[in-house]
PDB file of N, CA and C in Angstrom:
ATOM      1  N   UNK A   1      -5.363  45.421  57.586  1.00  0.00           N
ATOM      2  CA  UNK A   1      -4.367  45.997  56.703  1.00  0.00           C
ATOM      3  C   UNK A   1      -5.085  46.631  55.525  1.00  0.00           C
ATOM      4  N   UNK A   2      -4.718  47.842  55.027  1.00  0.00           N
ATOM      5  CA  UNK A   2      -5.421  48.701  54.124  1.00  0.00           C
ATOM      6  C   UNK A   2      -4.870  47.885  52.737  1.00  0.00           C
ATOM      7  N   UNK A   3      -5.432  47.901  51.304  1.00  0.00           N
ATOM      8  CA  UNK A   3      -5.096  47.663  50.135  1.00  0.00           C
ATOM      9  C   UNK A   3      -4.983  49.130  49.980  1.00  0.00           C
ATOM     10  N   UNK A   4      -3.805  49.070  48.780  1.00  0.00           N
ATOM     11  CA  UNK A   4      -3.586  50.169  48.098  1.00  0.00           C
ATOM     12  C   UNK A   4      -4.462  50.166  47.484  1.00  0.00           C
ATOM     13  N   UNK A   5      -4.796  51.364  47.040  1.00  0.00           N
ATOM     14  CA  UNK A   5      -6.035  51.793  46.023  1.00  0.00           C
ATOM     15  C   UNK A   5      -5.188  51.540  44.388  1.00  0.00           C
ATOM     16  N   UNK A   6      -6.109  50.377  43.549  1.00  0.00           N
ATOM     17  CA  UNK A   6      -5.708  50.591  41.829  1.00  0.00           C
ATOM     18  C   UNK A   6      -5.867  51.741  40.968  1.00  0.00           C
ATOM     19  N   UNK A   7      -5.108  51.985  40.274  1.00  0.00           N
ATOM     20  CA  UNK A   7      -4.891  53.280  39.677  1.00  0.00           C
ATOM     21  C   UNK A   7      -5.365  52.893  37.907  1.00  0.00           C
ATOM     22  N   UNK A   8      -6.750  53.828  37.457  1.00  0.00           N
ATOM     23  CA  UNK A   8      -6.843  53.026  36.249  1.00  0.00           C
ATOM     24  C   UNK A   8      -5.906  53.309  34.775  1.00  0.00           C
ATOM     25  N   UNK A   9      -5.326  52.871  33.859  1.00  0.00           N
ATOM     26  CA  UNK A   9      -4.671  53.082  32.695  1.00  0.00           C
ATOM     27  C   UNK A   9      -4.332  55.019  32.732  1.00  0.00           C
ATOM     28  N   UNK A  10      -3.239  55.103  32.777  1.00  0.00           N
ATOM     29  CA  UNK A  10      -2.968  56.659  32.781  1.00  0.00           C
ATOM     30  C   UNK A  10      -2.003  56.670  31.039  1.00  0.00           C
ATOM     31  N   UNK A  11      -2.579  57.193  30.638  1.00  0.00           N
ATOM     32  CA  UNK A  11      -1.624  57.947  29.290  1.00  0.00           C
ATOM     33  C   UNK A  11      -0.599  58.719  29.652  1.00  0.00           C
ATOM     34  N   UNK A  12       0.460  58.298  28.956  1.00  0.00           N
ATOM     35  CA  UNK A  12       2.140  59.298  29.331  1.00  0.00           C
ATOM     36  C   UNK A  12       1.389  60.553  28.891  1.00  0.00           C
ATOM     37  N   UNK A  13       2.244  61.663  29.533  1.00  0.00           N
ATOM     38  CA  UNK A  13       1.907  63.196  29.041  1.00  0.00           C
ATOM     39  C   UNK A  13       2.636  63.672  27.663  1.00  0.00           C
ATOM     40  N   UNK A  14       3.763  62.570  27.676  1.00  0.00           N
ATOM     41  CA  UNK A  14       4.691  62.728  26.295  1.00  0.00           C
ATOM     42  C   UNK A  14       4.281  61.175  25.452  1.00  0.00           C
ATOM     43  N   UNK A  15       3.400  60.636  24.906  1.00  0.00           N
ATOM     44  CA  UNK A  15       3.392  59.466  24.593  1.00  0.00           C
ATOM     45  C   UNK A  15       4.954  59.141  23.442  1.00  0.00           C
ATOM     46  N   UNK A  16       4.866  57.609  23.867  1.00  0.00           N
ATOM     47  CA  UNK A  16       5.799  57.068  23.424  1.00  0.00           C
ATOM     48  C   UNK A  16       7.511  57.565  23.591  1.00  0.00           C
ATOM     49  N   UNK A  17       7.280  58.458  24.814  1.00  0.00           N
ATOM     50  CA  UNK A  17       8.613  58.727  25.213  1.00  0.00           C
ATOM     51  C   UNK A  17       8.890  58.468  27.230  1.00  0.00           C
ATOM     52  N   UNK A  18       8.283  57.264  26.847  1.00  0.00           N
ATOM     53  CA  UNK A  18       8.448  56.399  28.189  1.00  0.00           C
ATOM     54  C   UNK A  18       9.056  56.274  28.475  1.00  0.00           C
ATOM     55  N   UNK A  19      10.493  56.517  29.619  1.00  0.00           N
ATOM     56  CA  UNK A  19      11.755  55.595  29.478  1.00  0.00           C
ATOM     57  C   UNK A  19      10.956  54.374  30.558  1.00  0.00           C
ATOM     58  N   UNK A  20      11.728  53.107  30.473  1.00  0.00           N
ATOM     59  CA  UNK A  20      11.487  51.744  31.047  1.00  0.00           C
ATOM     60  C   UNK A  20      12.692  51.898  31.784  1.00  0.00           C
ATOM     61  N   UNK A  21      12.176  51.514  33.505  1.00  0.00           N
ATOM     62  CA  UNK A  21      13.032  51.658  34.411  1.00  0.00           C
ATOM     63  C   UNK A  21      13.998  50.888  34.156  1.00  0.00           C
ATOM     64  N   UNK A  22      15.561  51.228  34.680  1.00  0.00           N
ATOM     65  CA  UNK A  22      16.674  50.490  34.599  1.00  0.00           C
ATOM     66  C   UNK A  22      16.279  49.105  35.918  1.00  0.00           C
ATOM     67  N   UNK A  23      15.464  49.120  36.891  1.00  0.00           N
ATOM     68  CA  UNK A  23      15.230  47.709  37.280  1.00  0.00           C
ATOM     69  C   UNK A  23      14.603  46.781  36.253  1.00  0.00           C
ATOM     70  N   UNK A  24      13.847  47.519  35.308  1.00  0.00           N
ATOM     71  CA  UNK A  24      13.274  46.025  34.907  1.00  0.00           C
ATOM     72  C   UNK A  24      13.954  45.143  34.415  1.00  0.00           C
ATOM     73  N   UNK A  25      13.746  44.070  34.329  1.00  0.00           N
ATOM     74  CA  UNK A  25      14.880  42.996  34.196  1.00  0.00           C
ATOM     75  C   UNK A  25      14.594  42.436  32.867  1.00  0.00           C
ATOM     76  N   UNK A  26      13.019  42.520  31.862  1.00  0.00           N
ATOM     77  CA  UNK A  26      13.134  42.286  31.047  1.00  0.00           C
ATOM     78  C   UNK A  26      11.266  42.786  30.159  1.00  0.00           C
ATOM     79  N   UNK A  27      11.852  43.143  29.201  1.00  0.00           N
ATOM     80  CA  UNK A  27      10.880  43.310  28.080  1.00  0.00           C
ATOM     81  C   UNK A  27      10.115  42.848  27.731  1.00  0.00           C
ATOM     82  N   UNK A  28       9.029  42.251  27.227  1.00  0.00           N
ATOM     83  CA  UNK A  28       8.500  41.400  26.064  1.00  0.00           C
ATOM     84  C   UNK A  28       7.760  42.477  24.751  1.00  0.00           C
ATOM     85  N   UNK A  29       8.324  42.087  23.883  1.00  0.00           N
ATOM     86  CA  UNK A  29       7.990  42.974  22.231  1.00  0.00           C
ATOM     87  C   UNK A  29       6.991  41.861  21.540  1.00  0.00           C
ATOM     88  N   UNK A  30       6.094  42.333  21.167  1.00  0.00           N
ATOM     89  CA  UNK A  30       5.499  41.531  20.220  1.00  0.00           C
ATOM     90  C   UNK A  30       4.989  42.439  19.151  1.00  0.00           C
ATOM     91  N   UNK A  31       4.246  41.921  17.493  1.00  0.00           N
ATOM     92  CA  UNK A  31       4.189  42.527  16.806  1.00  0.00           C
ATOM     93  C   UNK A  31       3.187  41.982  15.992  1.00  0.00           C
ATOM     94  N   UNK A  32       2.348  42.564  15.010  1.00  0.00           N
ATOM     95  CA  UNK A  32       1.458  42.292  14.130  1.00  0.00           C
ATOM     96  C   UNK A  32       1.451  43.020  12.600  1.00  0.00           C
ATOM     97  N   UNK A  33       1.615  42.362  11.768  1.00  0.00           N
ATOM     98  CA  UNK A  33       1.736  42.701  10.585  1.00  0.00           C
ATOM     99  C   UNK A  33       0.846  41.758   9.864  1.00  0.00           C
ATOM    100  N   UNK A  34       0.141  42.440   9.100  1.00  0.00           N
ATOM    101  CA  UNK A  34      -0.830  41.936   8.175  1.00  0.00           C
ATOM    102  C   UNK A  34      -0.989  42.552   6.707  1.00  0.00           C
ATOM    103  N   UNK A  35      -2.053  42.391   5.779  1.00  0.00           N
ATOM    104  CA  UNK A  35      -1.915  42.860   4.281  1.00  0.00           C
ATOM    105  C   UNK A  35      -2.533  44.639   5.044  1.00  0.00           C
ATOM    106  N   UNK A  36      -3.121  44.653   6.138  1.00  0.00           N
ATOM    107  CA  UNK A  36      -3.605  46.160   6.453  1.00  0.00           C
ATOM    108  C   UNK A  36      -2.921  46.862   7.456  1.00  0.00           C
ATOM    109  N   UNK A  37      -2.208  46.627   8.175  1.00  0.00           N
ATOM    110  CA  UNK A  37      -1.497  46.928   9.168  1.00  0.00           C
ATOM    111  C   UNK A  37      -0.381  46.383   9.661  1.00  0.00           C
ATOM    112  N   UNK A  38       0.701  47.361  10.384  1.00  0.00           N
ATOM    113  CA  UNK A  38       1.951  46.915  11.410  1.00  0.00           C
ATOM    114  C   UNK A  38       2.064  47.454  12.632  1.00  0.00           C
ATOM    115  N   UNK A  39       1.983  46.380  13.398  1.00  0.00           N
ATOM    116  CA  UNK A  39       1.661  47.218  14.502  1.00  0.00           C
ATOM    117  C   UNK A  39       2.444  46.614  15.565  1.00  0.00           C
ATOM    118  N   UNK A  40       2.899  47.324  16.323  1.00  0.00           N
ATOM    119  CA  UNK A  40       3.637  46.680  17.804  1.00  0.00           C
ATOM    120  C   UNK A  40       2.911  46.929  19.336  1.00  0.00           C
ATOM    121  N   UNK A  41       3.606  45.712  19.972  1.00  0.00           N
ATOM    122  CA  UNK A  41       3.193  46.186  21.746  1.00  0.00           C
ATOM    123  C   UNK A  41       3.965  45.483  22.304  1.00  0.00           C
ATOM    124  N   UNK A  42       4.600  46.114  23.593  1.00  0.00           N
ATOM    125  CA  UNK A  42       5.406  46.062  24.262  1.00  0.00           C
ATOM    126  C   UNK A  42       5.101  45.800  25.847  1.00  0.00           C
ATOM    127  N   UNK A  43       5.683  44.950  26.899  1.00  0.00           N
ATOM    128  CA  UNK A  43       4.796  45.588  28.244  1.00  0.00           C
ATOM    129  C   UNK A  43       6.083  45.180  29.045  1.00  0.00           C
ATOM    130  N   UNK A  44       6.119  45.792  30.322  1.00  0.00           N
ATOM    131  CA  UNK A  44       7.644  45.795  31.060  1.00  0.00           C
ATOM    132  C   UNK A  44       7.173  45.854  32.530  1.00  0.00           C
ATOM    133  N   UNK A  45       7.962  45.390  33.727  1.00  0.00           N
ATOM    134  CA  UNK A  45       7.058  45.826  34.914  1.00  0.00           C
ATOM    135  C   UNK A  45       8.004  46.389  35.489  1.00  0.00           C
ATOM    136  N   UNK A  46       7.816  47.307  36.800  1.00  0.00           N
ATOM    137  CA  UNK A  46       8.895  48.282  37.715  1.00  0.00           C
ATOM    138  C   UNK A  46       8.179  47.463  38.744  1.00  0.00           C
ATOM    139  N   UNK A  47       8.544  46.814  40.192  1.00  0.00           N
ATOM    140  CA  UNK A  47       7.558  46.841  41.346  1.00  0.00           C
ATOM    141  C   UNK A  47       6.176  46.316  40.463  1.00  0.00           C
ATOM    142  N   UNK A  48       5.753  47.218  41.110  1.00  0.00           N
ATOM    143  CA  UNK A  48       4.008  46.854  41.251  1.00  0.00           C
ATOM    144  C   UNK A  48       3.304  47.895  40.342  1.00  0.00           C
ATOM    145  N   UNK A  49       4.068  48.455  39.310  1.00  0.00           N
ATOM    146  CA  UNK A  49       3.904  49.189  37.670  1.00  0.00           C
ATOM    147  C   UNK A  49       3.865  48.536  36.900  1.00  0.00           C
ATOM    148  N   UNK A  50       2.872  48.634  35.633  1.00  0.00           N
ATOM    149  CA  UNK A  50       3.043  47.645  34.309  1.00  0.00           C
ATOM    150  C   UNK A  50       3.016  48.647  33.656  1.00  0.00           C
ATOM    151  N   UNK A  51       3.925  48.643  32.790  1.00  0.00           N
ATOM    152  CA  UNK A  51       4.083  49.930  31.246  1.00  0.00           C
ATOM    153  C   UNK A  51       3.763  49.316  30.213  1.00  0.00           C
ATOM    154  N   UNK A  52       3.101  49.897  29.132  1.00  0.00           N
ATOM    155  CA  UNK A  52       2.589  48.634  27.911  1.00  0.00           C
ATOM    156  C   UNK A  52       3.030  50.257  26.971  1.00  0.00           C
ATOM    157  N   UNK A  53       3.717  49.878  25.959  1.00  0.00           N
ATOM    158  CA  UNK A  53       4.051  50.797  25.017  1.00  0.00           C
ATOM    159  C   UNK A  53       3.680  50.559  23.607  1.00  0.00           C
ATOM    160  N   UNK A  54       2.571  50.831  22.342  1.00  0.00           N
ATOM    161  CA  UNK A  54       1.916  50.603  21.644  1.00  0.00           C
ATOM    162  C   UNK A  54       1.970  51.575  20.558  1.00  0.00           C
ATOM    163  N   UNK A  55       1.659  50.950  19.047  1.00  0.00           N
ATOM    164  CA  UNK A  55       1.500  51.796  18.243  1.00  0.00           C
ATOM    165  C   UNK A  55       1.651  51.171  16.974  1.00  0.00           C
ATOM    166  N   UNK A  56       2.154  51.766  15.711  1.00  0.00           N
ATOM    167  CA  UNK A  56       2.502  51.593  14.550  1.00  0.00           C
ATOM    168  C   UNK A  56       3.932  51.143  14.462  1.00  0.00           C
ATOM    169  N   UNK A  57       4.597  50.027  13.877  1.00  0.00           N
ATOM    170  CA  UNK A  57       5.906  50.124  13.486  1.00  0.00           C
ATOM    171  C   UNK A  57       6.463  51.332  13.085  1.00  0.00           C
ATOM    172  N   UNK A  58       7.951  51.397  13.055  1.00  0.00           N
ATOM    173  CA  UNK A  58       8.246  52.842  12.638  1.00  0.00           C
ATOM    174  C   UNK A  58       7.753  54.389  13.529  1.00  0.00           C
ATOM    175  N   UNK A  59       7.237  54.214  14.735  1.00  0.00           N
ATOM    176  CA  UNK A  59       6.843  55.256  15.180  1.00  0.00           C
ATOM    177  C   UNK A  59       7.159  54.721  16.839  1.00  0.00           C
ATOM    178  N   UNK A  60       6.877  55.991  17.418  1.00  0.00           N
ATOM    179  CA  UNK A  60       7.440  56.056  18.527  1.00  0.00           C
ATOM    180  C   UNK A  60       5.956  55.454  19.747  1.00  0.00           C
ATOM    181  N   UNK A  61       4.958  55.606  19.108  1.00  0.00           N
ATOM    182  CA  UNK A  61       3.706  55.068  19.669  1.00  0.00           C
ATOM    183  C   UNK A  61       3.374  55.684  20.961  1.00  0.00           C
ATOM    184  N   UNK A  62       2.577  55.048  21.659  1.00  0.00           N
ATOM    185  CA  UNK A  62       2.375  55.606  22.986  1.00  0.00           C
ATOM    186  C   UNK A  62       2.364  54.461  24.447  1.00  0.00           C
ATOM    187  N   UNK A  63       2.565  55.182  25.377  1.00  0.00           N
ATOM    188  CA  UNK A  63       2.354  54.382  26.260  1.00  0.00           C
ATOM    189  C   UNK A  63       1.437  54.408  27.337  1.00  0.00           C
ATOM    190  N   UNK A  64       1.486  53.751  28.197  1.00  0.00           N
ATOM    191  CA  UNK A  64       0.794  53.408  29.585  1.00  0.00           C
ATOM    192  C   UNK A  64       0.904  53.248  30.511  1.00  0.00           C
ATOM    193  N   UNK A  65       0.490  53.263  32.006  1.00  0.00           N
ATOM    194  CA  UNK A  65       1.220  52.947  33.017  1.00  0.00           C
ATOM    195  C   UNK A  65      -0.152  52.539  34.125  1.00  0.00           C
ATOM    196  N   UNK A  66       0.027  51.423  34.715  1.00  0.00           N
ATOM    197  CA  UNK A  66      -1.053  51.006  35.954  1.00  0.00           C
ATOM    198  C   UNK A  66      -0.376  50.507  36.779  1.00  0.00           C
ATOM    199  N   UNK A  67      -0.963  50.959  38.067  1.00  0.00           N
ATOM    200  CA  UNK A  67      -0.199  50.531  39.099  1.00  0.00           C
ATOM    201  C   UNK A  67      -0.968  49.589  39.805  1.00  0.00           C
ATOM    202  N   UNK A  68      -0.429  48.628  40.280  1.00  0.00           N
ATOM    203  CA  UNK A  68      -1.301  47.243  41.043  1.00  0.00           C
ATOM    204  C   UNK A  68      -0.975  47.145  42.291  1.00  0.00           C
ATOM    205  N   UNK A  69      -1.575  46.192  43.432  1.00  0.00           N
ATOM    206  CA  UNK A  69      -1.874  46.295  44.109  1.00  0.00           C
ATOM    207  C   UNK A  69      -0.361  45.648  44.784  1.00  0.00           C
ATOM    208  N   UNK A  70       0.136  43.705  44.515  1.00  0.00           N
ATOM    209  CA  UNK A  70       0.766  43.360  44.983  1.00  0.00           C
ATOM    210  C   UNK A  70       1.615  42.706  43.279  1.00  0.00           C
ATOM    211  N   UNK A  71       2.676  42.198  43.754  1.00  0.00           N
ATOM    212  CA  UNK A  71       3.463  41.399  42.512  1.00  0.00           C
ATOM    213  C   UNK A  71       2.552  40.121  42.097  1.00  0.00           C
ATOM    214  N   UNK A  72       2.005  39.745  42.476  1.00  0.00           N
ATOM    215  CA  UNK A  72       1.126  38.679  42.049  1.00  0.00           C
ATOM    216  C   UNK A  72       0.180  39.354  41.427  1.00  0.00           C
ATOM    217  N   UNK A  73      -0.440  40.371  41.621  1.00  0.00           N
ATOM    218  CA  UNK A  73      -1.290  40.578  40.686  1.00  0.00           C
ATOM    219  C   UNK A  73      -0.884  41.227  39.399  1.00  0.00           C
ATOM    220  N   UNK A  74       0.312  41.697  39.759  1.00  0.00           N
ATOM    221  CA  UNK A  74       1.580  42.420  37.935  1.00  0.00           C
ATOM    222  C   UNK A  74       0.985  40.901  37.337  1.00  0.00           C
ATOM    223  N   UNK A  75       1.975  39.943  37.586  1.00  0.00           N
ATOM    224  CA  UNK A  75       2.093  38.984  37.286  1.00  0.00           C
ATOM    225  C   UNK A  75       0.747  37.894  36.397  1.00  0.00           C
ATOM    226  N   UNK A  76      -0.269  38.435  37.422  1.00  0.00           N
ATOM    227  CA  UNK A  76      -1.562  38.058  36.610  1.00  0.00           C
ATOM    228  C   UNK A  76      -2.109  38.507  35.484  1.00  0.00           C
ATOM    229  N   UNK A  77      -1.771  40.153  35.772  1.00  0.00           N
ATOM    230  CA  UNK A  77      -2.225  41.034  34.786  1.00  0.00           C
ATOM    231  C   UNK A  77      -1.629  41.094  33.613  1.00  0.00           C
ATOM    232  N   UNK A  78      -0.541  40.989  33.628  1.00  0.00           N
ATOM    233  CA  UNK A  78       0.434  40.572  32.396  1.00  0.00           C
ATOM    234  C   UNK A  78       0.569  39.173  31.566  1.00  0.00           C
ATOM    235  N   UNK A  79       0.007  38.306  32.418  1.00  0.00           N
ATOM    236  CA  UNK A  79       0.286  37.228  31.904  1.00  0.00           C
ATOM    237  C   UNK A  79      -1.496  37.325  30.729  1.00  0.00           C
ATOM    238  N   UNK A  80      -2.246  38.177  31.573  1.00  0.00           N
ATOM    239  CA  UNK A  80      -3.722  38.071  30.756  1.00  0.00           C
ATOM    240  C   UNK A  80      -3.716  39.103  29.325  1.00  0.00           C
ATOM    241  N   UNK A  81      -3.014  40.530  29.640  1.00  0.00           N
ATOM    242  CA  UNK A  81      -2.759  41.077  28.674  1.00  0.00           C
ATOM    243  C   UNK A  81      -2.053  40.086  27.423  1.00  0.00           C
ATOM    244  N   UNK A  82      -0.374  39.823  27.866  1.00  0.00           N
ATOM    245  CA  UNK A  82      -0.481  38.837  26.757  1.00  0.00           C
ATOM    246  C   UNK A  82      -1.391  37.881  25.888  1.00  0.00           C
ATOM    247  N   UNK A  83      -1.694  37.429  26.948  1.00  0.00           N
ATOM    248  CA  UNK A  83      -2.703  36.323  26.183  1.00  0.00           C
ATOM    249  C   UNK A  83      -3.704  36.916  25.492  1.00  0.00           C
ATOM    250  N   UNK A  84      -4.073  37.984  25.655  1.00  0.00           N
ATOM    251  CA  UNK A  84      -4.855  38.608  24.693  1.00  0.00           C
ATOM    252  C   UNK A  84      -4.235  38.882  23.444  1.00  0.00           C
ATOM    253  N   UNK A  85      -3.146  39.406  23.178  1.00  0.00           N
ATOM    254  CA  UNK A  85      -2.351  39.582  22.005  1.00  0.00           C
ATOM    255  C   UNK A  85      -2.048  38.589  21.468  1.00  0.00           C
ATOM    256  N   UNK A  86      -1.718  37.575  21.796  1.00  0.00           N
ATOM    257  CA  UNK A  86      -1.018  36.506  21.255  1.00  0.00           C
ATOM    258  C   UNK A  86      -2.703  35.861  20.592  1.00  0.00           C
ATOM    259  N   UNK A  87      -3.889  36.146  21.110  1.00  0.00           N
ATOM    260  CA  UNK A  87      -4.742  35.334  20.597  1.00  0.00           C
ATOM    261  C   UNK A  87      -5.379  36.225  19.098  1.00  0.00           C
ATOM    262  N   UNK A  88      -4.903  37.518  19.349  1.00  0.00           N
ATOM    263  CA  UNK A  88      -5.264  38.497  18.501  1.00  0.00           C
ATOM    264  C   UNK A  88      -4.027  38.228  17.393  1.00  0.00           C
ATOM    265  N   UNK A  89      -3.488  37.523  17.392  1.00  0.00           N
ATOM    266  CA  UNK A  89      -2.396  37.384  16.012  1.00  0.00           C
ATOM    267  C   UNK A  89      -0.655  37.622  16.262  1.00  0.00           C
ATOM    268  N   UNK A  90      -0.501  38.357  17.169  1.00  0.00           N
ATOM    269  CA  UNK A  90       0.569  38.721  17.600  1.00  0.00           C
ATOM    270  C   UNK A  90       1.724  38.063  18.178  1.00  0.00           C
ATOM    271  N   UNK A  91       3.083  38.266  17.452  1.00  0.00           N
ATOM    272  CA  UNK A  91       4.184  37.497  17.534  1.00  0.00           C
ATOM    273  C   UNK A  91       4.665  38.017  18.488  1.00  0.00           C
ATOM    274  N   UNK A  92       5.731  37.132  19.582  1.00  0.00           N
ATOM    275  CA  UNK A  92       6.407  37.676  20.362  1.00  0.00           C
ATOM    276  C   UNK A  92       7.892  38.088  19.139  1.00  0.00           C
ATOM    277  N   UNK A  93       8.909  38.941  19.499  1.00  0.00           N
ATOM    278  CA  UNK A  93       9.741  39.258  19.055  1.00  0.00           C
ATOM    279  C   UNK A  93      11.186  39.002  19.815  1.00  0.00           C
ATOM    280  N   UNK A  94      12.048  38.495  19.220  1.00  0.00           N
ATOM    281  CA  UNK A  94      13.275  38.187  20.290  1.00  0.00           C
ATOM    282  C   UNK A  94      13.950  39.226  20.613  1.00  0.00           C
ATOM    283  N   UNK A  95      15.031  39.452  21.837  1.00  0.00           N
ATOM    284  CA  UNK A  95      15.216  40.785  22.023  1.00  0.00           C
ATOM    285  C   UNK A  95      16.387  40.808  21.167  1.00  0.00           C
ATOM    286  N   UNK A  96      17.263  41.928  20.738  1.00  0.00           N
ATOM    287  CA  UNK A  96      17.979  41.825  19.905  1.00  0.00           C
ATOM    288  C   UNK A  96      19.559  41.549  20.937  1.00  0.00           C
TER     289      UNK A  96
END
């Protein structure tokens, strides 16, 4: 059986005017504010797509898109991205 080929980090052509598919079922927002900066990140999955949407509070920021191989590996990959943020200072945010 062939693996799909991974696709590496692609930049939107319009950043920060991503729409997030109507399947995804849910968001996670997190945020960083400090005495030097505010900053947000976002990441959402479609299938076997992870979108991570990033930037400055107050701005429309930019986004991302990688495509993975199977749902277990979304699942991995996301769970590691987070954990990177969250160790970097970053609050999750509740959805409103």
């Amino acid at each position: 059986m062939a693996v799909p080929k991974r696709r590496r980090w692609q930049v939107s052509p319009a950043p920060g005017e991503v729409e997030v598919p109507q399947e995804v079922a849910h968001v996670r927002r997190f945020e960083y504010v400090d005495g030097r900066s505010a900053k947000f990140w976002q990441i959402a999955s479609s299938g076997t797509t992870v979108t991570v949407n990033f930037g400055r509070l107050g701005t429309k920021g930019q986004a991302q898109a990688k495509d993975l191989a199977t749902d277990e590996a979304v699942q991995r990959h996301m769970a590691r991205l987070i954990g990177e943020k969250l160790a970097k200072g970053y609050v999750e945010v509740p959805e409103a």
